[in-house]
N, C-alpha and C. Protein backbone atom coordinates (compact mmCIF):
# COMPACT_ATOMS: atom_id res chain seq x y z
N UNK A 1 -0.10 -9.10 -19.85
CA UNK A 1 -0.27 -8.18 -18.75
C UNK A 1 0.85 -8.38 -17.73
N UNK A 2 1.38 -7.13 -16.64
CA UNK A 2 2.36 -7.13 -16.06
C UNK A 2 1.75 -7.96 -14.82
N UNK A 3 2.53 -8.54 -13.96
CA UNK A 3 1.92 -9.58 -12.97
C UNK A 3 2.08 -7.75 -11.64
N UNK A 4 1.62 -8.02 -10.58
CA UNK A 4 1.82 -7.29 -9.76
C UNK A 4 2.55 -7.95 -8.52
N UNK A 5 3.95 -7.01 -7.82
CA UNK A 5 4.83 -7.42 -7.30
C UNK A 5 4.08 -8.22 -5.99
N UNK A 6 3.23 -7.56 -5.54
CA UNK A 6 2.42 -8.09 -4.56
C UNK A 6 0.87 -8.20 -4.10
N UNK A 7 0.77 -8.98 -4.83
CA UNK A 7 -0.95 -9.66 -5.39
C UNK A 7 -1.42 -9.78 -4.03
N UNK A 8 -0.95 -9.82 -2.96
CA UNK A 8 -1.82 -10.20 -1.45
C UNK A 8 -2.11 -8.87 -1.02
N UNK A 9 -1.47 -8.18 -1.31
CA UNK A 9 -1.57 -6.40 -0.63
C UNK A 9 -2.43 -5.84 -1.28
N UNK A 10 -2.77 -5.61 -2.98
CA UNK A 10 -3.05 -4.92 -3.64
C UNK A 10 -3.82 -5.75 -4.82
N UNK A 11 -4.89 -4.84 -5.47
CA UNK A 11 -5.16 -5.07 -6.84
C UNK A 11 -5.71 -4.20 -7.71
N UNK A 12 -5.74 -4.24 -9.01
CA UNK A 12 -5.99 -2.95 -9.86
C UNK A 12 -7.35 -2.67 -9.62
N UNK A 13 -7.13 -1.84 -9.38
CA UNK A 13 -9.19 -1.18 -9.26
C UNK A 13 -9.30 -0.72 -11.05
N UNK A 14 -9.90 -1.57 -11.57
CA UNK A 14 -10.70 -1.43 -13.34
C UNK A 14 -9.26 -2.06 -14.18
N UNK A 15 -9.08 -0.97 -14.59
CA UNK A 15 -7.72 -1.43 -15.61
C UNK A 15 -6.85 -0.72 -15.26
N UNK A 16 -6.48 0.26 -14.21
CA UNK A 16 -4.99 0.70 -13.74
C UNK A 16 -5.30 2.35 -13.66
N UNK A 17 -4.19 2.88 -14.04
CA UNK A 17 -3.11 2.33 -12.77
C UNK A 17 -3.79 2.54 -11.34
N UNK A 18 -4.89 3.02 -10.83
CA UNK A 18 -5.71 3.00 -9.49
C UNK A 18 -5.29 1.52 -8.78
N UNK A 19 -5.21 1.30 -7.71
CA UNK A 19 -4.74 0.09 -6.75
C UNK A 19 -5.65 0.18 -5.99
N UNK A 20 -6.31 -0.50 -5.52
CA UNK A 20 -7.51 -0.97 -4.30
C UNK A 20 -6.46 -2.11 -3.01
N UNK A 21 -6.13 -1.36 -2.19
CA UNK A 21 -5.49 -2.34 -1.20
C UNK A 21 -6.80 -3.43 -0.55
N UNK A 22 -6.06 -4.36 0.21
CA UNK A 22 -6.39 -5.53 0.07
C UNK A 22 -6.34 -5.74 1.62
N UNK A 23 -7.62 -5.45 2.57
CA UNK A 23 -7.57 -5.19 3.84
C UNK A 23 -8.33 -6.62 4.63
N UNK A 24 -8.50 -7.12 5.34
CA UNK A 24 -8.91 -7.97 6.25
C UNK A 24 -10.09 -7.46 7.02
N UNK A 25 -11.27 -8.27 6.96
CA UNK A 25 -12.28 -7.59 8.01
C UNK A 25 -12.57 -9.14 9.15
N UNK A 26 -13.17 -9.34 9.77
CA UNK A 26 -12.88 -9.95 10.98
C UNK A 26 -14.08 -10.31 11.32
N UNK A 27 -15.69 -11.33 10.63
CA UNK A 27 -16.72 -11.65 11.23
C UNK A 27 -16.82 -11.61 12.48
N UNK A 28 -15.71 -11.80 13.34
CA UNK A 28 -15.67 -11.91 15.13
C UNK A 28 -16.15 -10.49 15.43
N UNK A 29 -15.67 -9.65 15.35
CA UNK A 29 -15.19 -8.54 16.03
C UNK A 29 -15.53 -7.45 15.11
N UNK A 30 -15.30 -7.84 13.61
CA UNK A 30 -16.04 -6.64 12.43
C UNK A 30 -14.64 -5.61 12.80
N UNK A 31 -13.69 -5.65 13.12
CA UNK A 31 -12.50 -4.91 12.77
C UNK A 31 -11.43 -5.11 11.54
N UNK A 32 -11.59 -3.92 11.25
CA UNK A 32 -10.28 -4.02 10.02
C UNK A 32 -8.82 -3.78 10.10
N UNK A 33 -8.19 -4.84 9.13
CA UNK A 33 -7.02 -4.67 9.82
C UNK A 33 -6.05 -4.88 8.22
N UNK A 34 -5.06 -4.47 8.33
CA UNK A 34 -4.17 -4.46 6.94
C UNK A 34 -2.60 -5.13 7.12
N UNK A 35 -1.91 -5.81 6.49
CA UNK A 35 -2.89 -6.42 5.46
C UNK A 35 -3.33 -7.80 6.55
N UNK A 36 -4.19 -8.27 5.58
CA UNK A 36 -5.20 -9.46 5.33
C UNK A 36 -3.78 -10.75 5.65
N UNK A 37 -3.96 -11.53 6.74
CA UNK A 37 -3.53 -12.61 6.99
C UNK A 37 -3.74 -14.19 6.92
N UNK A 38 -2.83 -14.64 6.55
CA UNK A 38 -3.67 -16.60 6.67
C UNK A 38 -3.55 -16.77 7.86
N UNK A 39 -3.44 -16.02 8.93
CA UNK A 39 -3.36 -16.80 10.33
C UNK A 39 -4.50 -16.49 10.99
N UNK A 40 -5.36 -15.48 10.64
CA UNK A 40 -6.94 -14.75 11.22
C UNK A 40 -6.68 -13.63 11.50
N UNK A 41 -7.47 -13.53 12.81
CA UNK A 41 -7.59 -12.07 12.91
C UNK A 41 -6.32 -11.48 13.95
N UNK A 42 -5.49 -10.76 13.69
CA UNK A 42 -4.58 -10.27 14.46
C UNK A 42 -5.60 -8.91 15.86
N UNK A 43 -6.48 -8.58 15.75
CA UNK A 43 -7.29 -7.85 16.76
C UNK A 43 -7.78 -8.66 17.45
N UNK A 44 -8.15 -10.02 17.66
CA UNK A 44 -9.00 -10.78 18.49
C UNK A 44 -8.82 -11.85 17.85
N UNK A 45 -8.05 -12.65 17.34
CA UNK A 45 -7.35 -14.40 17.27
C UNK A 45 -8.25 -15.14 16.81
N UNK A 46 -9.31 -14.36 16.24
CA UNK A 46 -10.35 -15.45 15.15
C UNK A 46 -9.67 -16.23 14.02
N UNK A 47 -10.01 -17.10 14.35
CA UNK A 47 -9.78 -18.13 12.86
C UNK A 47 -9.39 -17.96 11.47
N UNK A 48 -8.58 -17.90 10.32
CA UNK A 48 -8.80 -17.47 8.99
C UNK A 48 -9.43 -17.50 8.79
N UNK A 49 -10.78 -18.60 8.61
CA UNK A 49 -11.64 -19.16 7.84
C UNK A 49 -13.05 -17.31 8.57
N UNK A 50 -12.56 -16.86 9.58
CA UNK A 50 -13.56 -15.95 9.77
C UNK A 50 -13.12 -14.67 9.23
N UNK A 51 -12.47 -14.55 8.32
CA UNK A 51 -11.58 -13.34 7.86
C UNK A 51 -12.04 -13.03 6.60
N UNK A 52 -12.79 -12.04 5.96
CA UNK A 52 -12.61 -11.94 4.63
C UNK A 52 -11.74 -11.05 4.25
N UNK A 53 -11.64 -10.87 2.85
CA UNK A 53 -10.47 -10.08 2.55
C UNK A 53 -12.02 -8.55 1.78
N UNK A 54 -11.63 -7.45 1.82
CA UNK A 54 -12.09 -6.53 1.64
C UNK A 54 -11.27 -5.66 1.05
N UNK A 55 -11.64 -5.81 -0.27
CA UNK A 55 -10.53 -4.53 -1.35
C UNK A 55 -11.12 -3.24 -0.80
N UNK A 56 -10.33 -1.90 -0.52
CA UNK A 56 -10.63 -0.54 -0.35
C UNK A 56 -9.94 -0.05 -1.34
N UNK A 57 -10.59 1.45 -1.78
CA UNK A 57 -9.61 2.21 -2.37
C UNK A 57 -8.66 2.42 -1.68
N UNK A 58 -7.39 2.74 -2.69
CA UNK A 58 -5.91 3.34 -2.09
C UNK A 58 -5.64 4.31 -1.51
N UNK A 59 -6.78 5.32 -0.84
CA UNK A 59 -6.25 6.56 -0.61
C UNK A 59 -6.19 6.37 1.00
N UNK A 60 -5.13 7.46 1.13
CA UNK A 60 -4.43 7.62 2.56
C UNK A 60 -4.36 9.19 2.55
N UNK A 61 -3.36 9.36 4.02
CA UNK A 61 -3.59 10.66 4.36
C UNK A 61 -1.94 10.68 4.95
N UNK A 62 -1.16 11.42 3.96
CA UNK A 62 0.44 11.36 4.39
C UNK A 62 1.03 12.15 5.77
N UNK A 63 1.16 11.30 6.57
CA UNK A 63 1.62 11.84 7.74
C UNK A 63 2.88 12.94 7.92
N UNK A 64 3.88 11.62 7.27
CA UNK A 64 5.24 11.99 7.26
C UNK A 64 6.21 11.73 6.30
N UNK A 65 7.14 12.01 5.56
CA UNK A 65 7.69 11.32 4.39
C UNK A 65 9.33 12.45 4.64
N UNK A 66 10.52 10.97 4.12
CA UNK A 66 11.38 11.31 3.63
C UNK A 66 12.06 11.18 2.91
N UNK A 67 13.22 11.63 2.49
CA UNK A 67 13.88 11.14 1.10
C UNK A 67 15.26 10.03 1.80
N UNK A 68 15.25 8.51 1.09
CA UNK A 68 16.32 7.90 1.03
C UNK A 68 17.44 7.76 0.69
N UNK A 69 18.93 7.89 1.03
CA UNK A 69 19.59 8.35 0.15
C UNK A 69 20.63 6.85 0.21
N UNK A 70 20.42 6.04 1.26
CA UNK A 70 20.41 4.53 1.30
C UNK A 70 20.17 3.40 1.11
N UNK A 71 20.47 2.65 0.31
CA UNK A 71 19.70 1.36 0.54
C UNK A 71 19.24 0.77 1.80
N UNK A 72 18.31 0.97 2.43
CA UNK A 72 17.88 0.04 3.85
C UNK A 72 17.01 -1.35 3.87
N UNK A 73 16.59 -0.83 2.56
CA UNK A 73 15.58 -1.93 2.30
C UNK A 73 15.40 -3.17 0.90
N UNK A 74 15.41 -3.96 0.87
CA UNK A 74 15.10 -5.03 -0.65
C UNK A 74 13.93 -4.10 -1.77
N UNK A 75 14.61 -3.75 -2.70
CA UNK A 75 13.67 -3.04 -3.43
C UNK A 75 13.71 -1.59 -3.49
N UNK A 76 14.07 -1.07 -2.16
CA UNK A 76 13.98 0.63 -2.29
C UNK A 76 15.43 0.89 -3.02
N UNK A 77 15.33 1.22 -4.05
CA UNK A 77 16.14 1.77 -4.15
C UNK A 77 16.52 3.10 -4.51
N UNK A 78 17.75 3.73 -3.77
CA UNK A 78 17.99 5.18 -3.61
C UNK A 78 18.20 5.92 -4.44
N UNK A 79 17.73 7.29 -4.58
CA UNK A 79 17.23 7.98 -3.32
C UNK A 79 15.70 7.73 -3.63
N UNK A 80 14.96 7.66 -2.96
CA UNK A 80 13.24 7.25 -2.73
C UNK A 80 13.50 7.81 -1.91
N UNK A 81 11.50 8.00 -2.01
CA UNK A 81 11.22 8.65 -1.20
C UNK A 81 9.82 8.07 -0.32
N UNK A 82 10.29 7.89 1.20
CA UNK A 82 9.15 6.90 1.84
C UNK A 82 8.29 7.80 3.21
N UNK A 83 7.12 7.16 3.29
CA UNK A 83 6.16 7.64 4.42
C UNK A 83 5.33 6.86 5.21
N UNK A 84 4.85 7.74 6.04
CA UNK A 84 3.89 6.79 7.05
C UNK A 84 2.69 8.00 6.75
N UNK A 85 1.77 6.71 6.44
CA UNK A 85 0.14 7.09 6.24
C UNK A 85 -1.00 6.44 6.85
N UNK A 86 -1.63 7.11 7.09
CA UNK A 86 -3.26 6.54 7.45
C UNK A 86 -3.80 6.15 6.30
N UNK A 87 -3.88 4.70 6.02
CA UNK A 87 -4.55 4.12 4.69
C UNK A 87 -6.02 3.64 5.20
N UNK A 88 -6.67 4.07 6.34
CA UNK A 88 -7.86 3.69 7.21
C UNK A 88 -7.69 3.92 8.43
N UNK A 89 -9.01 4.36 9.36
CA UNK A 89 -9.17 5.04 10.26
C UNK A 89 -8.37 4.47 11.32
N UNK A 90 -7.20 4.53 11.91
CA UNK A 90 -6.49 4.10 12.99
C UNK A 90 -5.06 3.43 12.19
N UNK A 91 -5.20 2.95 11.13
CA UNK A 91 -4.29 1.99 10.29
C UNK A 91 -2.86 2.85 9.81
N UNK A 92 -2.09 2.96 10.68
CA UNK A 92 -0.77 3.63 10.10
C UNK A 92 0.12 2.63 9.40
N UNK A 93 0.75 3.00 8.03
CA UNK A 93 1.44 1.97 7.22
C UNK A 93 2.88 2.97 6.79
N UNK A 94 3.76 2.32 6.46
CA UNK A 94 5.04 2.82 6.00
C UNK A 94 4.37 2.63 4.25
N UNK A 95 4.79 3.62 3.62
CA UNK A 95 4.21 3.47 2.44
C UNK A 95 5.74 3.96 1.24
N UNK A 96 5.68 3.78 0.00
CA UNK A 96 6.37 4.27 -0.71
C UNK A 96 5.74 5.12 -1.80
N UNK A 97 6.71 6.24 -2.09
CA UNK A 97 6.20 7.19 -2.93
C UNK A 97 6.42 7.60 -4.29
N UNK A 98 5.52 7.77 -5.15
CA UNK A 98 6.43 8.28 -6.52
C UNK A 98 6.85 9.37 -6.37
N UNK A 99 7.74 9.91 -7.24
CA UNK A 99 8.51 10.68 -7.97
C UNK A 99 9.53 11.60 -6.49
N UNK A 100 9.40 12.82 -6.23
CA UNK A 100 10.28 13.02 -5.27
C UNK A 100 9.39 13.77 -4.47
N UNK A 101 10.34 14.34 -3.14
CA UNK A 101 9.20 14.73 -2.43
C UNK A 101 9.41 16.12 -2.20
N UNK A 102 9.50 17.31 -3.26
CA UNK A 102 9.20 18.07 -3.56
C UNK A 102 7.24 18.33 -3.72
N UNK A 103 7.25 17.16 -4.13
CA UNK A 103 5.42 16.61 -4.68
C UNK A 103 4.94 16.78 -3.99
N UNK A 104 4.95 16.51 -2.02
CA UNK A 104 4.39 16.15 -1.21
C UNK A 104 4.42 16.74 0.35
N UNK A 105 3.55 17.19 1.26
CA UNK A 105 3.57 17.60 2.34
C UNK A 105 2.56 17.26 3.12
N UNK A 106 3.39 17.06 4.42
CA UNK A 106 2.20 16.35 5.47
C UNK A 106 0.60 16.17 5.19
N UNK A 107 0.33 15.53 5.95
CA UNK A 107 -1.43 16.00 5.54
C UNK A 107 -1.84 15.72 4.28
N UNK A 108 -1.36 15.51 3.54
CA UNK A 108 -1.70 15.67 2.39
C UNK A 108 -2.46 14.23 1.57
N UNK A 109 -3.63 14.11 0.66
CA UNK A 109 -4.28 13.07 0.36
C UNK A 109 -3.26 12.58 -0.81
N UNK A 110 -2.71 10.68 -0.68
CA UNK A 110 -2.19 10.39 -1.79
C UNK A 110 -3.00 9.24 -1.59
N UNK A 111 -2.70 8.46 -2.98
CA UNK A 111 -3.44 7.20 -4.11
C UNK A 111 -2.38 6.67 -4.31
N UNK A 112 -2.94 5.11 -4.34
CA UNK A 112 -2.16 4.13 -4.38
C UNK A 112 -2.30 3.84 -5.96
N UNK A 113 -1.52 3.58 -7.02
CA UNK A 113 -0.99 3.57 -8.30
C UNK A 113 -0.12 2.53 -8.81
N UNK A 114 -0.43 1.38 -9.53
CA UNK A 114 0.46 0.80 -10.01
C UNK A 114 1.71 1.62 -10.78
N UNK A 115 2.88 1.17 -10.43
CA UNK A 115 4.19 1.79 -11.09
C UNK A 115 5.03 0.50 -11.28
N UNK A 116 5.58 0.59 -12.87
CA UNK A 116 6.21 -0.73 -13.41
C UNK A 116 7.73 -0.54 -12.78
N UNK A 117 8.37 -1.84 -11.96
CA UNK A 117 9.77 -1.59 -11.32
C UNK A 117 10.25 -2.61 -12.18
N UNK A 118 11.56 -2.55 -12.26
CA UNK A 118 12.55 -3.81 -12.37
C UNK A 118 12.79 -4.84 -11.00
N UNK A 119 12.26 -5.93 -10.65
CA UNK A 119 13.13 -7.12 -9.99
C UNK A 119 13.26 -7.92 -10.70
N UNK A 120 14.61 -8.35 -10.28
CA UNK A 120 15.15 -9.66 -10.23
C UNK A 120 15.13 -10.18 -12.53
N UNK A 121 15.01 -8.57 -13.30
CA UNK A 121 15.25 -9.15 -14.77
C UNK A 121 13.85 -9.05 -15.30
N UNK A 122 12.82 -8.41 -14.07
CA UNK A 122 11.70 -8.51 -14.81
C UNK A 122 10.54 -7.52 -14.53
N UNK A 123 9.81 -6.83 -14.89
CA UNK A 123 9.39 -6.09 -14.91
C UNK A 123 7.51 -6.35 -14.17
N UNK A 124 7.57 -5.71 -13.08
CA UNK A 124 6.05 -6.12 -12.25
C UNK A 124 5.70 -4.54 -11.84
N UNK A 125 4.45 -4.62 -11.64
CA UNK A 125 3.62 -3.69 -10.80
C UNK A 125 4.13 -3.66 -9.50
N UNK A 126 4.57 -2.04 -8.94
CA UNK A 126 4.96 -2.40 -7.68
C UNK A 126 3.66 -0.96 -7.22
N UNK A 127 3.36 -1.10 -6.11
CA UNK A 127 2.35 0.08 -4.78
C UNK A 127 3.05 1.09 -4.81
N UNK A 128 2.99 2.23 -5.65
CA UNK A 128 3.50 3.47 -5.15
C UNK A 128 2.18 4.55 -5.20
N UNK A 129 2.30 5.58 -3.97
CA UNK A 129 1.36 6.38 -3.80
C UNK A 129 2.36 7.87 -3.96
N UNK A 130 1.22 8.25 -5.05
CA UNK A 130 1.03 9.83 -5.36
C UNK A 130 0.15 10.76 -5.08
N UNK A 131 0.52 12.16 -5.14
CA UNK A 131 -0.60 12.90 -5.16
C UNK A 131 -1.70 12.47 -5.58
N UNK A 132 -2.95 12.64 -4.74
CA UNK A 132 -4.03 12.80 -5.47
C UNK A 132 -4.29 13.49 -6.10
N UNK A 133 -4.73 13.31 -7.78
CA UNK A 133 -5.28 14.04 -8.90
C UNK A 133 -4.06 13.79 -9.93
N UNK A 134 -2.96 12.83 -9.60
CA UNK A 134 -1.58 12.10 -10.23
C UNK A 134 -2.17 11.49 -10.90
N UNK A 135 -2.93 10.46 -10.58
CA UNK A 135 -3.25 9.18 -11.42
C UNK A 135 -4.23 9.09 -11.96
């Protein structure tokens, strides 16, 4: 099986490609927060040990998205296409997207999806969100 690029963020909901992100809830305070930290609660400075981790489904609500035609980032590589989503009620995230963004317009409901990348010679699960009804 392919390992996934980032096992703290994400995990397969059944056998794939569906992704269940990997959110933080907060016994103190009962707020959720993404992602899930070893230092506690970033809303109110509770302890780790008061933190559980709480898999959600992947779906979000695409704010904004554009196409990259740069490298800016480790991993993106160009042209991609990236956004900011509501992955939970208040929770805005920079997210990355499959295929191009012809696919996609504001508002619009996407799912988080394992997609196999190349790093570093080897081949892992990386978080890309598509249309819903994609995966």
């Amino acid at each position: 099986m392919t390992a996934l690029e980032k096992p703290d963020l994400y995990e397969l909901d059944g056998d794939g490609p569906a992704l269940n992100l990997l959110f933080g809830r907060c016994a103190a305070c009962d707020r959720l927060h993404f992602p899930r930290t070893r230092y506690g609660c970033p809303r109110c400075g509770a302890r780790p040990e008061q933190v559980q981790s709480e898999p959600r489904p992947g779906r979000a609500t695409l704010l904004t998205f554009i196409t990259l035609h740069a490298k800016l980032a480790p991993g993106a590589v160009p042209p991609c296409v990236v956004g900011e989503a509501e992955i939970a009620p208040g929770t805005i995230e920079e997210i990355m997207l499959s295929g191009t963004e012809e696919a996609y317009r504001d508002g619009m409901t996407v799912v988080a999806r394992a997609e196999a990348v190349e790093r570093g010679g080897e081949t892992v699960l990386a978080c890309r969100f598509a249309p819903e009804g994609k995966v």
